[in-house]
Protein backbone atom coordinates (compact mmCIF):
# COMPACT_ATOMS: atom_id res chain seq x y z
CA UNK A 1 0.00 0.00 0.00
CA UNK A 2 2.53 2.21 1.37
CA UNK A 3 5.20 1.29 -1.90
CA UNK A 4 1.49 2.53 -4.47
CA UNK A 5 0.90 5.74 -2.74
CA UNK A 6 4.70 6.46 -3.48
CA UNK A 7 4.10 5.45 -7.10
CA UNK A 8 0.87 7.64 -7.78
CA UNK A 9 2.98 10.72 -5.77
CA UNK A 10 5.59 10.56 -8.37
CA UNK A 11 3.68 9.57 -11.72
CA UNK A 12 0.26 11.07 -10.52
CA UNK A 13 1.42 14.94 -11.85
CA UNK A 14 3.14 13.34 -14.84
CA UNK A 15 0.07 11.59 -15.35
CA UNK A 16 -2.69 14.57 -14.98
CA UNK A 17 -0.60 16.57 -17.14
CA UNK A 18 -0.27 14.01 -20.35
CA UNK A 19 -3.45 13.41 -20.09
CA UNK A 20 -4.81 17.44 -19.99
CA UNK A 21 -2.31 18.69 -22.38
CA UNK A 22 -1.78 15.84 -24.67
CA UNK A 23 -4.67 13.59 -25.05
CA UNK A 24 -7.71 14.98 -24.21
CA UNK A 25 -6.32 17.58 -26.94
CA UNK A 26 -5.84 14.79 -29.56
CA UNK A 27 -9.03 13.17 -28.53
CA UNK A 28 -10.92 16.80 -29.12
CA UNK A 29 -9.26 17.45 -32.03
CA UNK A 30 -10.56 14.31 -33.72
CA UNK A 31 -13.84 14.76 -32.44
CA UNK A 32 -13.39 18.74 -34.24
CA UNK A 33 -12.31 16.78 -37.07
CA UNK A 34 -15.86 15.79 -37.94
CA UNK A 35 -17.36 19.08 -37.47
CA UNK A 36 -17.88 22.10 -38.81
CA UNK A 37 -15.63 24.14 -36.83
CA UNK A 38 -14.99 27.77 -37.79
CA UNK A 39 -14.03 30.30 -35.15
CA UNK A 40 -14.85 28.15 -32.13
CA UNK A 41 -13.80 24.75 -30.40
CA UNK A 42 -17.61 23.79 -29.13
CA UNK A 43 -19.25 23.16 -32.98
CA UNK A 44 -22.84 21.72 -33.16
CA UNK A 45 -22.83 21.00 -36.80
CA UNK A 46 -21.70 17.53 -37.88
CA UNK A 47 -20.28 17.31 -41.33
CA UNK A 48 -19.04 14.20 -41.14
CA UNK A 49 -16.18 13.26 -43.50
CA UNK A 50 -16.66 16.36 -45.58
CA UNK A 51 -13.46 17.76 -43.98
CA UNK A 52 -10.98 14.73 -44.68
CA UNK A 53 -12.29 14.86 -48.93
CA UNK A 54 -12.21 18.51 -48.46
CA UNK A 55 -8.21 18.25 -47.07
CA UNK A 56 -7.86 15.30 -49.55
CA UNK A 57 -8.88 17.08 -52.55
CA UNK A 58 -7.00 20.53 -51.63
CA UNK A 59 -4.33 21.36 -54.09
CA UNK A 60 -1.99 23.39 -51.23
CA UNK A 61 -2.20 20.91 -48.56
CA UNK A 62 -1.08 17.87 -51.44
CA UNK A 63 1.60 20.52 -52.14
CA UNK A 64 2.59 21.02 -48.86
CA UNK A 65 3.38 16.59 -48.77
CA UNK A 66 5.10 17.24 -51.73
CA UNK A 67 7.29 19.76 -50.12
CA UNK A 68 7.76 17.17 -46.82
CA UNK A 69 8.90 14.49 -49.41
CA UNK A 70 11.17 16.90 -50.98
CA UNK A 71 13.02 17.70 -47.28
CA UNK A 72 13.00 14.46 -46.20
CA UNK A 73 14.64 13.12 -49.15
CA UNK A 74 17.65 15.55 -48.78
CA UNK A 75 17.29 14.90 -45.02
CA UNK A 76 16.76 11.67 -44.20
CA UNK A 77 19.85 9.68 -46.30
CA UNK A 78 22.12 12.87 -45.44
CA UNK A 79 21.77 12.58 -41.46
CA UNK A 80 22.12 8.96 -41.05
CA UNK A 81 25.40 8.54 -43.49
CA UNK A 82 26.92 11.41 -41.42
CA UNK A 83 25.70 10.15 -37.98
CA UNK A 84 27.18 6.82 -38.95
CA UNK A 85 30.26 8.03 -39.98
CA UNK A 86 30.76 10.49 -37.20
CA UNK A 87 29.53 7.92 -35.08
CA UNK A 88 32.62 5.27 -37.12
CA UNK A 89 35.20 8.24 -36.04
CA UNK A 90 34.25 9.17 -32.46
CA UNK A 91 34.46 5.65 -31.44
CA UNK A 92 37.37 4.39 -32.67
CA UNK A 93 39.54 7.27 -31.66
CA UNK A 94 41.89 6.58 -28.08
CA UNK A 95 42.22 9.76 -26.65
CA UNK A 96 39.26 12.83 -25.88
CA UNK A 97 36.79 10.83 -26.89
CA UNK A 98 34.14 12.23 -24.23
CA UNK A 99 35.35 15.51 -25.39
CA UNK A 100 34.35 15.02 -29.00
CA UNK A 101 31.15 13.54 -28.11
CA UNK A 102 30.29 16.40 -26.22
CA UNK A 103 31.04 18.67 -28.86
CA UNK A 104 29.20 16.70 -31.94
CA UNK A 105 26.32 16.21 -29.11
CA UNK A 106 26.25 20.21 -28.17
CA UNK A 107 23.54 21.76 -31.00
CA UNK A 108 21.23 19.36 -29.62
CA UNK A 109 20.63 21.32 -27.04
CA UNK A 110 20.18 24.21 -28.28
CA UNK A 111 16.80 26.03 -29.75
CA UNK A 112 15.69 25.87 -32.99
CA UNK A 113 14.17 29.18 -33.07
CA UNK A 114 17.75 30.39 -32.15
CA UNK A 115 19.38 28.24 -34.55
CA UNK A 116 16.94 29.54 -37.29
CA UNK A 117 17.86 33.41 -36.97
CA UNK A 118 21.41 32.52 -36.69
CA UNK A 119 21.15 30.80 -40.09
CA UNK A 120 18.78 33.44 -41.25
CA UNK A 121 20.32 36.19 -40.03
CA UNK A 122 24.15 35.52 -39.46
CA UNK A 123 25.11 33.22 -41.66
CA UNK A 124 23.08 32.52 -44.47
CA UNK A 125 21.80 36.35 -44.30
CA UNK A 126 20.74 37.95 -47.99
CA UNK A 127 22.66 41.41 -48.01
CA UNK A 128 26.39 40.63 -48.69
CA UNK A 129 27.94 40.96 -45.33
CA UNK A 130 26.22 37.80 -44.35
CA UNK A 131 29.04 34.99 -43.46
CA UNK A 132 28.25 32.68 -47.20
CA UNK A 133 28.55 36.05 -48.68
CA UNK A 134 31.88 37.08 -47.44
CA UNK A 135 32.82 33.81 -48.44
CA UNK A 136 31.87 33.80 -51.98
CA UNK A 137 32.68 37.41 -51.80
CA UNK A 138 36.57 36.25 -51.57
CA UNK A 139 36.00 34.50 -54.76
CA UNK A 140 34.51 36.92 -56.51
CA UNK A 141 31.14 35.52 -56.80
CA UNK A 142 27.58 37.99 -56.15
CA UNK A 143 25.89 37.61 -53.21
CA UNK A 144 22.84 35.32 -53.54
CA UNK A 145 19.54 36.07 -51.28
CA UNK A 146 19.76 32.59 -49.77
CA UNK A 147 15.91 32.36 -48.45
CA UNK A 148 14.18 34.24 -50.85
CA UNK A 149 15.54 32.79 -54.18
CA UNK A 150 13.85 30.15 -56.22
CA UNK A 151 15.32 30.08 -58.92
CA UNK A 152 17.34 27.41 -58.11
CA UNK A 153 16.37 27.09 -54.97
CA UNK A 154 18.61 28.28 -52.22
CA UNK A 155 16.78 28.06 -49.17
CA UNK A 156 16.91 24.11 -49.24
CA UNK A 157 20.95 24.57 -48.95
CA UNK A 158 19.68 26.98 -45.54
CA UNK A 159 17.03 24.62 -44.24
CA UNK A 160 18.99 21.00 -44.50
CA UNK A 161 22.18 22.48 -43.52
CA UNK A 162 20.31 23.82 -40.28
CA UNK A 163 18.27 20.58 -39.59
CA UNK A 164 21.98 18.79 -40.04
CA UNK A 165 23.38 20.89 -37.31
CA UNK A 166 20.85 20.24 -34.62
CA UNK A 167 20.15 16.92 -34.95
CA UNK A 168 23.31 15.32 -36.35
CA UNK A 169 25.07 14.82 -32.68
CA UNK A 170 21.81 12.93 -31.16
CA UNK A 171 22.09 10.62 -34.00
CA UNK A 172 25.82 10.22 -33.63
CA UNK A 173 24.83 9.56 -30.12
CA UNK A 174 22.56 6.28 -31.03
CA UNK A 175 24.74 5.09 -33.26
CA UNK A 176 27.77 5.00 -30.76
CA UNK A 177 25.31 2.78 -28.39
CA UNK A 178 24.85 0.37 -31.08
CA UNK A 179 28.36 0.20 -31.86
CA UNK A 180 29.64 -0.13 -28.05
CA UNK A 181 27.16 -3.39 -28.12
CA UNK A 182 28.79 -5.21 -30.72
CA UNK A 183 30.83 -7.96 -29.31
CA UNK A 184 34.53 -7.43 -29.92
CA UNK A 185 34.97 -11.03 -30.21
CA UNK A 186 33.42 -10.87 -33.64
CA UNK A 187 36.19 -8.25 -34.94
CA UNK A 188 38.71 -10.83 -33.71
CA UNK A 189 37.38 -13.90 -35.26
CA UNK A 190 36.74 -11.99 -38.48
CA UNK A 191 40.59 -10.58 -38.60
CA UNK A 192 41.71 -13.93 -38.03
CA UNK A 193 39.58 -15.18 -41.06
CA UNK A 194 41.66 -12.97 -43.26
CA UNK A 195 38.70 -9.93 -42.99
CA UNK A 196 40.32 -6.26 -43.09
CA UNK A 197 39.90 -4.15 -40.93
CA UNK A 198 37.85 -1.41 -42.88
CA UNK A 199 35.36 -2.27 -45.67
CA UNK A 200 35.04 -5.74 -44.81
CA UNK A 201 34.69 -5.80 -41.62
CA UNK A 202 32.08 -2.97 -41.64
CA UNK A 203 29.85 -4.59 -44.08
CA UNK A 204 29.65 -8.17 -42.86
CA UNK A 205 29.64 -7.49 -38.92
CA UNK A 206 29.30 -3.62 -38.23
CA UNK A 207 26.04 -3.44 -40.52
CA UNK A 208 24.62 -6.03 -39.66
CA UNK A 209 24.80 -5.32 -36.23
CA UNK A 210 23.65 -2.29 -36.08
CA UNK A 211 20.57 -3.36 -37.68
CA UNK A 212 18.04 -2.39 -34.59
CA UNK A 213 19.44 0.96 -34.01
CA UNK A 214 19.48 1.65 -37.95
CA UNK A 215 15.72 0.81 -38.32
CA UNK A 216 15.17 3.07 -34.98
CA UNK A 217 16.71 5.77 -36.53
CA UNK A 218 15.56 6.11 -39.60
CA UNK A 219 12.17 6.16 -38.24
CA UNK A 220 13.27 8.87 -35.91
CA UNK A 221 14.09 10.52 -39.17
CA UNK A 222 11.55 10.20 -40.91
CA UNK A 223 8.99 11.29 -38.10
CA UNK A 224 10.71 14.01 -37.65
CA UNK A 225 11.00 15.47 -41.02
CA UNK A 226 7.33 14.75 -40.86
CA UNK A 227 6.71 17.08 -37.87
CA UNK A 228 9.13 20.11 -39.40
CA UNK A 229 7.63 23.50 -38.39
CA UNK A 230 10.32 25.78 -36.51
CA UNK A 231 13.15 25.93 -38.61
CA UNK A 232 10.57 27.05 -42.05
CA UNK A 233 8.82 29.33 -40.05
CA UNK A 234 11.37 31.44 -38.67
CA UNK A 235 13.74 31.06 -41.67
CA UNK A 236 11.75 32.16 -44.26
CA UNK A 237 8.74 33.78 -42.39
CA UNK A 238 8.47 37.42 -42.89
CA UNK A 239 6.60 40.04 -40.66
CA UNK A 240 4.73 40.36 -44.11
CA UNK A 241 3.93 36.13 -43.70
CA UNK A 242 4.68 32.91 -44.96
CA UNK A 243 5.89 32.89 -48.49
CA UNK A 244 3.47 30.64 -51.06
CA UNK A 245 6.68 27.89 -51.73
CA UNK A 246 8.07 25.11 -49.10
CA UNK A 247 5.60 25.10 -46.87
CA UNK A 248 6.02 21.83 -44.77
CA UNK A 249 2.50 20.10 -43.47
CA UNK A 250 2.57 21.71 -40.25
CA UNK A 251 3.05 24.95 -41.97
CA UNK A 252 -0.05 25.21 -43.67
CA UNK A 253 -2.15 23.37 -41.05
CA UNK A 254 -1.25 26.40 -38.73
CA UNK A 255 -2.17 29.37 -41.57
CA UNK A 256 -5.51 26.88 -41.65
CA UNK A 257 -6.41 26.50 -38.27
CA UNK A 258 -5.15 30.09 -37.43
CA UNK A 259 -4.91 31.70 -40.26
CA UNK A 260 -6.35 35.54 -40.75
CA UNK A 261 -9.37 34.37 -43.09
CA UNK A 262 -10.84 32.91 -40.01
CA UNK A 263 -10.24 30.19 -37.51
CA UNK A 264 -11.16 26.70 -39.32
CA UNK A 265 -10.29 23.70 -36.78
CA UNK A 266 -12.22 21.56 -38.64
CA UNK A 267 -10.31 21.21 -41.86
CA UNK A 268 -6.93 21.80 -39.45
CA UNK A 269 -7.94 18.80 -37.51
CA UNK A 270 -8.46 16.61 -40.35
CA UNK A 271 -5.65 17.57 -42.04
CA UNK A 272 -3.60 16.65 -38.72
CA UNK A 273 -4.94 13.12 -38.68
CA UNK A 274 -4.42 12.90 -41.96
CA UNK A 275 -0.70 13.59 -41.31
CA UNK A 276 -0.75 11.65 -38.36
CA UNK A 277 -1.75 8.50 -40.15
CA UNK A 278 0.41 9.08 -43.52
CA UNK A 279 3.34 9.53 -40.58
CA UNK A 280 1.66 6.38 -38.73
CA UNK A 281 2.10 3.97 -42.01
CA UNK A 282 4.62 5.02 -43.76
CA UNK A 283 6.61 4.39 -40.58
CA UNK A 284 4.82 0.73 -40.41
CA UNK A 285 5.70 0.24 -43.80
CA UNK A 286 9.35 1.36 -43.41
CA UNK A 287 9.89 -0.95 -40.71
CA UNK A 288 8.93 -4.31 -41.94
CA UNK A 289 11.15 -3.43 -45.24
CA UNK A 290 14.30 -2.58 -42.96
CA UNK A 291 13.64 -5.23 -41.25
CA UNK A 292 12.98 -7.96 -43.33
C-alpha cells in the first residue's frame, strides 16, 4: 500500500498533465475533425467526412506533402550517413573521446528558433555581409539572397544544412550505443579469417549489427521530417507572412487552423490526422522493409 501511494505521488502529476495537455487535446481534435468548426472549439454542426475529402482534394495541402517528401529526401539519407560516420570516427579514436562527443552532441541542445535566426540572419543572411557572402565574396562571386531565391532554390541549402546541425550529434549519439554493443569477439574472429579491418569488416559485422538501431533511426528521421515547423517558419517567415513555396505540413495546417481568413479547426484537424496517419504507415511500412 505504502510502496502505491509512493508510485501515484511521483507519476500522478506526470500523469494529470499528459493526459490534460496531450490527449484529451488529440481526442478533441478528432472529435473537431468531424465538425464544422470555424471560429470556435464547441461546434454543433456535424459534417461528417466532408473535412478529410475537403483536405484530400486541396491542391496546397497535397503541395505542402510534396514539399515534406522533398526535405526528407535531402534529409533523411544525409543525417544517417553522417551520424554513422561520425559515429565510425568518435568511437574508434583513443584519446578525448568524451570531449568530441560532447562537442558533436552540443547543437542538440540548443533552440531551434535560435538556430533559425542565426542561419537566417548571421550566416546565411541575404545582403552581402552575411558569413556565405563574405565567403563567396573572396572568390569573386555575387551575393545570392539565400531564403528568398527560387530560382534554383537556395533556401533548401539553408534549411537542411540547419536541420543537419541540430540533430546530427543525437544521431551520432545512437549510433555510438549500437556500436559499443557489438561484441569485440566478432572483430577478432573476423581478422583472423583474413577480414580487413575497414570495408570488410564494416559490411559483414558492423552493418549487420547495427541493424536495430538503424531501423530506430531512420524512423526517428523520418517522423521528424514529418513534424518540421520551426526551422521554415522562422527562416523564411516574414513580418509580411509565410511565403506561397516550401511550406512543410505543419506549416499550412497552422495558416488553416489560425490563419487571418478565419479560424477553421475543422479542416486543421483533419488535415492533422491525416498527417498523423500518412506519418503512422509510412513508418509501419518502413519498418517491416528494414527489417525484413
Amino acid at each position: 500500500m505504502r510502496h502505491g501511494r509512493a508510485f501515484w505521488l511521483f507519476v500522478g502529476p506526470f500523469a494529470i498533465g499528459l493526459l490534460v495537455f496531450v490527449y484529451v487535446p488529440i481526442a478533441w481534435s478528432l472529435l473537431l475533425s468531424f465538425f464544422d468548426a470555424r471560429n470556435t472549439v464547441t461546434p454543433t454542426e456535424f459534417v461528417g467526412l466532408r473535412n478529410y475529402v475537403d483536405m484530400l482534394t486541396d491542391a496546397p495541402f497535397l503541395r505542402s506533402l510534396g514539399t515534406f517528401s522533398v526535405f526528407a529526401a535531402f534529409i533523411v539519407p544525409l543525417t544517417f550517413v553522417l551520424a554513422l560516420a561520425l559515429a565510425l570516427l568518435v568511437n574508434q579514436i583513443s584519446f578525448m573521446k568524451a570531449f568530441f562527443r560532447s562537442v558533436f552532441f552540443l547543437p542538440t541542445a540548443c533552440s531551434y528558433v535560435v538556430a533559425s535566426l542565426v542561419w537566417k540572419l548571421s550566416i546565411f543572411n541575404g545582403v552581402r555581409f552575411g558569413l556565405a557572402n563574405t565567403v563567396l565574396g573572396w572568390f569573386g562571386a555575387e551575393p545570392i539572397a539565400w531564403t528568398v531565391s527560387t530560382s534554383p532554390p537556395w533556401y533548401w541549402l539553408v534549411l537542411v544544412t540547419l536541420r543537419l546541425w541540430l540533430q546530427l550529434g543525437f544521431y551520432m549519439i545512437l549510433f555510438i550505443a549500437g556500436l559499443q554493443r557489438i561484441p569485440q569477439h566478432l572483430y577478432e574472429a573476423a581478422w583472423i579469417d583474413g577480414a580487413s579491418r575497414g570495408w570488410q569488416t564494416l559490411r559483414y559485422i558492423t552493418l549487420p549489427q547495427l541493424r536495430t538501431t538503424s531501423v530506430a533511426v531512420l524512423l526517428l528521421l523520418l517522423i521528424a521530417a514529418y513534424q518540421a515547423f520551426d526551422e521554415f517558419y522562422n527562416v523564411l517567415g516574414t513580418d509580411r507572412g509565410y511565403p506561397p513555396f516550401a511550406r512543410p505540413p505543419l506549416i499550412y495546417l497552422y495558416y488553416t487552423a489560425l490563419g487571418s481568413g478565419g479560424q477553421d479547426f475543422g479542416h486543421g484537424s483533419a488535415g492533422a490526422v491525416i498527417l498523423t496517419l500518412l506519418i503512422a504507415g509510412v513508418t509501419l511500412l518502413q519498418g517491416r522493409v528494414i527489417t525484413r
